[in-house]
C-alpha atoms as a PDB file:
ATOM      1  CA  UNK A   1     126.773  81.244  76.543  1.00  0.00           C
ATOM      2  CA  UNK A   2     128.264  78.640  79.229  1.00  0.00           C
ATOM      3  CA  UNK A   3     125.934  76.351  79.838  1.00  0.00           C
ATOM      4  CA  UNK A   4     124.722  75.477  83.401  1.00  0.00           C
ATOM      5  CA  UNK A   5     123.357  71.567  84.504  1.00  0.00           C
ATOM      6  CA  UNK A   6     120.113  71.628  86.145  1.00  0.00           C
ATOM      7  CA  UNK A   7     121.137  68.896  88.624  1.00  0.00           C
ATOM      8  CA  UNK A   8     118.956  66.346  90.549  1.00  0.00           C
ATOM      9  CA  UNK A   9     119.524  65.034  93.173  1.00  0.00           C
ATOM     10  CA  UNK A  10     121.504  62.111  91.603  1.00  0.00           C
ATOM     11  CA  UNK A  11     124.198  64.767  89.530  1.00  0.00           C
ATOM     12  CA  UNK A  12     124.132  67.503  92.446  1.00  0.00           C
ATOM     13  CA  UNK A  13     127.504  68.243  94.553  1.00  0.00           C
ATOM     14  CA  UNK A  14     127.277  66.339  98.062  1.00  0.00           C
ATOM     15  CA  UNK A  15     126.738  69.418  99.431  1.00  0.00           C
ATOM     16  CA  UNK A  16     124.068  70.260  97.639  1.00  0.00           C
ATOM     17  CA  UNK A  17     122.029  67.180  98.199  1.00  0.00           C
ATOM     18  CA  UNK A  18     120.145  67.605 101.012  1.00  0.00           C
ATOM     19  CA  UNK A  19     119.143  71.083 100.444  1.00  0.00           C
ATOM     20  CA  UNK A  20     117.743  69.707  96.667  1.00  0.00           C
ATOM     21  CA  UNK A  21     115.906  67.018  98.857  1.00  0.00           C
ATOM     22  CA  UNK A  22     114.095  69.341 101.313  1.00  0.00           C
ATOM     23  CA  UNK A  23     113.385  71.019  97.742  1.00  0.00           C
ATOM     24  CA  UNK A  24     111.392  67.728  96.560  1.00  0.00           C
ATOM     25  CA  UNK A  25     109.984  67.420  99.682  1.00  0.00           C
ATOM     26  CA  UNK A  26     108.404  70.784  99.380  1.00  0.00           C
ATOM     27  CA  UNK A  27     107.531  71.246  95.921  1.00  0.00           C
ATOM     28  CA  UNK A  28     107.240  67.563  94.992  1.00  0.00           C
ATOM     29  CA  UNK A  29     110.151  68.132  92.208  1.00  0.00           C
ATOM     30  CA  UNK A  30     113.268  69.981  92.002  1.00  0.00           C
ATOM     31  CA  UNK A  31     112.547  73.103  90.750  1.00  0.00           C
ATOM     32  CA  UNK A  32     114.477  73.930  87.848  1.00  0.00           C
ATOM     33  CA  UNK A  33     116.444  77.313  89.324  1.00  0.00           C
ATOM     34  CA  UNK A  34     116.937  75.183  92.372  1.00  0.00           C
ATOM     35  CA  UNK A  35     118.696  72.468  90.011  1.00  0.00           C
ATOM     36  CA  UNK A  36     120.843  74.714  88.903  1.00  0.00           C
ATOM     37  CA  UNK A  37     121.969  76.777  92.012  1.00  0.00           C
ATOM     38  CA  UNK A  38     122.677  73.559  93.281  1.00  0.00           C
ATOM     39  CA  UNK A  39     126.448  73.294  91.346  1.00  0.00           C
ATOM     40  CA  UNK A  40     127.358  76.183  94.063  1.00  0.00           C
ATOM     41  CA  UNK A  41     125.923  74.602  97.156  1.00  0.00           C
ATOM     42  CA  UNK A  42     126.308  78.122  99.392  1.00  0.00           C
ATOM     43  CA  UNK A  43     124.579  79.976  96.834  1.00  0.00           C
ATOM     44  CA  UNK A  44     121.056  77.540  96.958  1.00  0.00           C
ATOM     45  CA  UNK A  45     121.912  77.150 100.564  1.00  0.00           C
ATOM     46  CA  UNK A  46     121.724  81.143 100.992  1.00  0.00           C
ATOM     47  CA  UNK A  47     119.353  81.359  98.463  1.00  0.00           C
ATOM     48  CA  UNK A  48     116.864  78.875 100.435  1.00  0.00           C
ATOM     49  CA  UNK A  49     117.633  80.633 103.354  1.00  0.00           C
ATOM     50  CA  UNK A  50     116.344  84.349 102.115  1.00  0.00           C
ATOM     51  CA  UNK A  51     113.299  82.799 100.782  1.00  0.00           C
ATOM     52  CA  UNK A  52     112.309  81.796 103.844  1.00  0.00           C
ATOM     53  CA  UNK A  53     112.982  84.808 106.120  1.00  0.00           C
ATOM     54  CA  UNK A  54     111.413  86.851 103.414  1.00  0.00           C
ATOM     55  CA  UNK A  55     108.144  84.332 103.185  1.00  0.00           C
ATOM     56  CA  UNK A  56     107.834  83.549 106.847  1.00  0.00           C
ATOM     57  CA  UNK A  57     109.508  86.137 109.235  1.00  0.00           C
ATOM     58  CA  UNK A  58     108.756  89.460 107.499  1.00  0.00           C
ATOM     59  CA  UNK A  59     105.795  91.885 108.338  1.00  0.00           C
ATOM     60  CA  UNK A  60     104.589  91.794 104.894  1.00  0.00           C
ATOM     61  CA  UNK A  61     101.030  89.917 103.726  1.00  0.00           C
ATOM     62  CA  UNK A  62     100.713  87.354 100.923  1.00  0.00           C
ATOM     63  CA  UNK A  63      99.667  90.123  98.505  1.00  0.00           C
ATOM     64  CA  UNK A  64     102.562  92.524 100.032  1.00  0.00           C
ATOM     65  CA  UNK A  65     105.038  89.703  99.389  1.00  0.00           C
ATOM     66  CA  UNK A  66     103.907  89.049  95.990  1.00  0.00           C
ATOM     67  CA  UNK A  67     104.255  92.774  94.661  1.00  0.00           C
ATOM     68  CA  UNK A  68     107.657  92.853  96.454  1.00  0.00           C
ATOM     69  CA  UNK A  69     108.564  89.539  94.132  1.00  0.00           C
ATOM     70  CA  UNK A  70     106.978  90.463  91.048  1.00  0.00           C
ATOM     71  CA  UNK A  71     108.007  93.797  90.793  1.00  0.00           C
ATOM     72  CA  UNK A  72     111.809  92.897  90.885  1.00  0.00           C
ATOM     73  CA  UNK A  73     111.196  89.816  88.775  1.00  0.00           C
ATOM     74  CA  UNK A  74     109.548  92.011  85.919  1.00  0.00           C
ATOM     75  CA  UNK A  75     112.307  94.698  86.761  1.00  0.00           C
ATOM     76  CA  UNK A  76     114.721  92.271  85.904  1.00  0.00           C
ATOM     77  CA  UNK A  77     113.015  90.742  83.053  1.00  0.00           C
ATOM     78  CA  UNK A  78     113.010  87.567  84.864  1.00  0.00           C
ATOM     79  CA  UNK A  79     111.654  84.998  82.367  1.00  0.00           C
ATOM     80  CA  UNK A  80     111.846  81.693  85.175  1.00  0.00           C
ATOM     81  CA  UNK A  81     110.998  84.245  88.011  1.00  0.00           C
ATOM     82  CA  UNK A  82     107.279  85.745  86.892  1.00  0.00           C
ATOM     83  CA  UNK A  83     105.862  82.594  85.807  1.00  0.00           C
ATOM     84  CA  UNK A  84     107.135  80.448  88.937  1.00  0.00           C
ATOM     85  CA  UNK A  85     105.488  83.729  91.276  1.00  0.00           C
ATOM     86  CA  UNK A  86     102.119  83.825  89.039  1.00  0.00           C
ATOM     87  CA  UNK A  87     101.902  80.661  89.905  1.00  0.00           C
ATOM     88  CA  UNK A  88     102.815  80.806  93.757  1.00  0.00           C
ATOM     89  CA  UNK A  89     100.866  83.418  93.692  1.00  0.00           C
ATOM     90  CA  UNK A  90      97.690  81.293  93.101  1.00  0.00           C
ATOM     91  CA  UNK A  91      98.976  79.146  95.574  1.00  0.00           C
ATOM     92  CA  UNK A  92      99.010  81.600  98.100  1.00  0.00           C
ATOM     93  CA  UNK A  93      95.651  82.507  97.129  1.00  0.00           C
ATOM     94  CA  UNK A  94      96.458  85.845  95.892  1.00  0.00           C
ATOM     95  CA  UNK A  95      94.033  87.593  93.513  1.00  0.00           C
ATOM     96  CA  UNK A  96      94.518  87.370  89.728  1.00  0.00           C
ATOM     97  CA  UNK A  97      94.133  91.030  88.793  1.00  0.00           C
ATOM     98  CA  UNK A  98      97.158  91.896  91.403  1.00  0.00           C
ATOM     99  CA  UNK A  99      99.664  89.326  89.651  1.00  0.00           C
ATOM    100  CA  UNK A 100      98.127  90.770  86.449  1.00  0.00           C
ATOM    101  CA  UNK A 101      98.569  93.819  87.217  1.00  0.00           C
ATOM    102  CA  UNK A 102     102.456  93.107  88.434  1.00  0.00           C
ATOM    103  CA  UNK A 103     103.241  91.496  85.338  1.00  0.00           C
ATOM    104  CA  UNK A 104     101.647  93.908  82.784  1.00  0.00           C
ATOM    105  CA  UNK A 105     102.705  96.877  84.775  1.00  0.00           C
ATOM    106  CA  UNK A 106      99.650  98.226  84.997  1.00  0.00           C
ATOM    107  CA  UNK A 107      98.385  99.875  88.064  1.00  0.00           C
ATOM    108  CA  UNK A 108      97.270  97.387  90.912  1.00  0.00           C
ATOM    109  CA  UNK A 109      94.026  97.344  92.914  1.00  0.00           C
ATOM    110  CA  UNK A 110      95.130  99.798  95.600  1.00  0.00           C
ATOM    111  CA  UNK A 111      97.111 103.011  96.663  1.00  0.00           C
ATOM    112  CA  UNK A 112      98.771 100.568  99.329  1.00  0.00           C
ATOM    113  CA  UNK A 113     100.072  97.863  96.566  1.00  0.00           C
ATOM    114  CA  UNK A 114     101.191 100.614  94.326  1.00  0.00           C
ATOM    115  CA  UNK A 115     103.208 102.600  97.220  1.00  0.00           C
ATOM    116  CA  UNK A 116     105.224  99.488  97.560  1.00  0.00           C
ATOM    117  CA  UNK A 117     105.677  98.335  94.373  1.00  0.00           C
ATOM    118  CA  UNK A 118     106.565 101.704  93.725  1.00  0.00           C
ATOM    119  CA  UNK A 119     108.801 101.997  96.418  1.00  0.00           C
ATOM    120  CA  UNK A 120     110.624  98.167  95.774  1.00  0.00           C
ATOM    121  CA  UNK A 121     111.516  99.951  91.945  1.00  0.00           C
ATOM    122  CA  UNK A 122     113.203 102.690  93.615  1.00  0.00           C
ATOM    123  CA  UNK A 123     114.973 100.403  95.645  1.00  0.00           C
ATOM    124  CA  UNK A 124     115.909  98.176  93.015  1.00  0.00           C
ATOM    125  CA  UNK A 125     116.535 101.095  90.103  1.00  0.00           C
ATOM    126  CA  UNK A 126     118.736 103.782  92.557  1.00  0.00           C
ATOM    127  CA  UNK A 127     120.306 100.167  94.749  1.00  0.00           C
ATOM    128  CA  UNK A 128     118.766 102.202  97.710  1.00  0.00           C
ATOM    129  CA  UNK A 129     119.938 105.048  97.452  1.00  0.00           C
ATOM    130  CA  UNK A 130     117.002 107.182  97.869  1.00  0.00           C
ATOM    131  CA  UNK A 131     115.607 110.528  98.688  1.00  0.00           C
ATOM    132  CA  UNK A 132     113.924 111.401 101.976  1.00  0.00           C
ATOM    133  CA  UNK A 133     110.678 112.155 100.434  1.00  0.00           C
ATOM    134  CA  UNK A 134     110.719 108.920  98.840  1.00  0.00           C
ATOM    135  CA  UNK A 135     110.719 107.131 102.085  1.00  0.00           C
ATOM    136  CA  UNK A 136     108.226 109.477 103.548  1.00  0.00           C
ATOM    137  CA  UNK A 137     105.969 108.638 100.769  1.00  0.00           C
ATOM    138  CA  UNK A 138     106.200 104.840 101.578  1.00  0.00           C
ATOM    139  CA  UNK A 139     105.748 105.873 105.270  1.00  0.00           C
ATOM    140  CA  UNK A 140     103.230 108.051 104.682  1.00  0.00           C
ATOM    141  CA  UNK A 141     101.128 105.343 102.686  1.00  0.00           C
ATOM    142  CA  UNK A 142     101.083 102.820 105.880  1.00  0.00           C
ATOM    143  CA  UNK A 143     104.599 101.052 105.657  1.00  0.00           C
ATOM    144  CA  UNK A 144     107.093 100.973 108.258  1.00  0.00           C
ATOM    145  CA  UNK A 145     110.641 101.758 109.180  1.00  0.00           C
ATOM    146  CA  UNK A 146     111.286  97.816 109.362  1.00  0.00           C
ATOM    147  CA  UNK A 147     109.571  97.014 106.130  1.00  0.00           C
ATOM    148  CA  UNK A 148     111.957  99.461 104.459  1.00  0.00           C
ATOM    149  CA  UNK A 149     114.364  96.927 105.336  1.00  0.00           C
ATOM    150  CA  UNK A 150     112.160  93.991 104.442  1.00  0.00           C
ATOM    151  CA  UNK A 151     112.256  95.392 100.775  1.00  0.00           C
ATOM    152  CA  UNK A 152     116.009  95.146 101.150  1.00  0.00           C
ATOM    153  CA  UNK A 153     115.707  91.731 102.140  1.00  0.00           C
ATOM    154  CA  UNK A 154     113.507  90.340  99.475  1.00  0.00           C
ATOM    155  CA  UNK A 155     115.627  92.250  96.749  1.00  0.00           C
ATOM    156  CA  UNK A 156     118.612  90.438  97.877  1.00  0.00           C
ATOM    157  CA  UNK A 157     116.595  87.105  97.260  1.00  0.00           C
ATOM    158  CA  UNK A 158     115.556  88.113  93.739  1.00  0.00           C
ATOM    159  CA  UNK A 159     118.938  89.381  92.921  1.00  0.00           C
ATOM    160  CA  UNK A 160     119.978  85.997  93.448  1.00  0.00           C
ATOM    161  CA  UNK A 161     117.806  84.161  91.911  1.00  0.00           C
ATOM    162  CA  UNK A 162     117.108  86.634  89.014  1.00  0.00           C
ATOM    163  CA  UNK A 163     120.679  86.214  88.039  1.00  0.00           C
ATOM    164  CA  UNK A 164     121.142  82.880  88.084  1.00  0.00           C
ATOM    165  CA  UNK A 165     118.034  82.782  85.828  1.00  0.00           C
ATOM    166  CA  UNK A 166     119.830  85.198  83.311  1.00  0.00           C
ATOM    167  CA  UNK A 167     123.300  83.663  83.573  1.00  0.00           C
ATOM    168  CA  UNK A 168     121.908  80.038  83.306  1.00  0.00           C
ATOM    169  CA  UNK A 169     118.866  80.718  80.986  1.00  0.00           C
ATOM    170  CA  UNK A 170     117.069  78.448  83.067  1.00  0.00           C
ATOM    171  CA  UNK A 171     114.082  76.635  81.418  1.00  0.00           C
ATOM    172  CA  UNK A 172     111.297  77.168  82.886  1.00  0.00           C
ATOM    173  CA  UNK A 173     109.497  74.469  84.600  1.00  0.00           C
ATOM    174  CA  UNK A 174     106.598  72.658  83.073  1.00  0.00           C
ATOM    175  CA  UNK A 175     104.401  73.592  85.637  1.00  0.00           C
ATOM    176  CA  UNK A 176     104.415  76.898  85.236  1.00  0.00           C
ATOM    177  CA  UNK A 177     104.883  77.233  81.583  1.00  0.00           C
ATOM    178  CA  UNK A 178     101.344  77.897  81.641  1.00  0.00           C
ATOM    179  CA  UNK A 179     102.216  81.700  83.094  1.00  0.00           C
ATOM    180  CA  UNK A 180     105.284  82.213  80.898  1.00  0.00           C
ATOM    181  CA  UNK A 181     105.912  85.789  80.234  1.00  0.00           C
ATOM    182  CA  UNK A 182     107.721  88.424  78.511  1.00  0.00           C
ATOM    183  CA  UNK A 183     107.750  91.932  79.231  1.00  0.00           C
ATOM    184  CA  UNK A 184     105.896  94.271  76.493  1.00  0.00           C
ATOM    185  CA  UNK A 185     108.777  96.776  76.338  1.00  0.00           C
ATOM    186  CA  UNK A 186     112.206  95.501  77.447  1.00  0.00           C
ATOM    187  CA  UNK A 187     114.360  97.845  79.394  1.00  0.00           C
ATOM    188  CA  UNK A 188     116.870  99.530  77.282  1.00  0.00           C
ATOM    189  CA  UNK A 189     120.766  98.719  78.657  1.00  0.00           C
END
């Protein structure tokens, strides 16, 4: 496998720099998958970018975002992703059993959560391509026309970071090696 540097902000391209500073200004380290995006500066930059329209500007709730996350992450068997959102998560103040829930696969706390988690797998497993009653069903269960959309958004962000987690086999940070995770039955190719 090629191996990828997990740069600070010492190693990182020029361009990079700044971006890996605002990083350590927000997390108090450079996180790992941030490290490593870093050797393509547009990628982190973009990356950066999608994380915070999807955090900040979309309609969806701390527990909304979370099972939009999570579900992709354990989609994509995402070993840096789940234990970095378990832990934001708890930041966010998120219950337990919902991130438990997300990373067992086991049904979550409410018809609402598992609508969209539901509908995020669709999204993710047919790359949007889906039927008209399942978008009823998600708009039937609450959701909007716009957070359709929104799903699209935050799948974009996982798909990036996701697969710079499988490409690079990222380490996962000591932080959050506390949550580390792997999925009970792996997807089959």
């Amino acid at each position: 496998m090629t191996a990828f540097p997990i740069h600070s902000i010492e190693t990182a391209p020029e361009a990079s720099r700044a971006l890996l500073e605002q990083s350590k200004a927000a997390f108090g380290r450079v996180p790992g998958l941030h490290g490593v995006m870093a050797e393509a500066p547009a990628l982190l930059d973009g990356y950066k970018h999608l994380h915070r329209l999807f955090a900040e500007e979309t309609s969806f709730d701390k527990d909304e975002l979370t099972v939009v996350w999570q579900s992709i992450n354990v989609e994509h068997e995402c070993h840096y992703c789940v234990p970095a959102h378990t832990g934001i998560a708890r930041m966010m103040k998120v219950d337990d059993a919902i991130s438990t829930a997300l990373r067992d696969e086991t049904p979550l706390p409410t018809p609402r959560l598992e609508a969209l988690r539901r509908f995020t797998l669709q999204v993710v497993r047919q790359r949007g391509a889906l039927g008209e009653a399942q978008v009823q069903a998600f708009l039937d269960a609450g959701f909007t026309r716009q957070q359709i959309l929104e799903v699209i958004l935050g799948v974009a962000q996982k798909v990036m970071s996701n697969y710079t987690n499988h490409m690079a086999q990222t380490p996962v940070d000591a932080v959050m090696q506390p949550f580390a995770w792997r999925k009970a039955t792996p997807n089959a190719a």
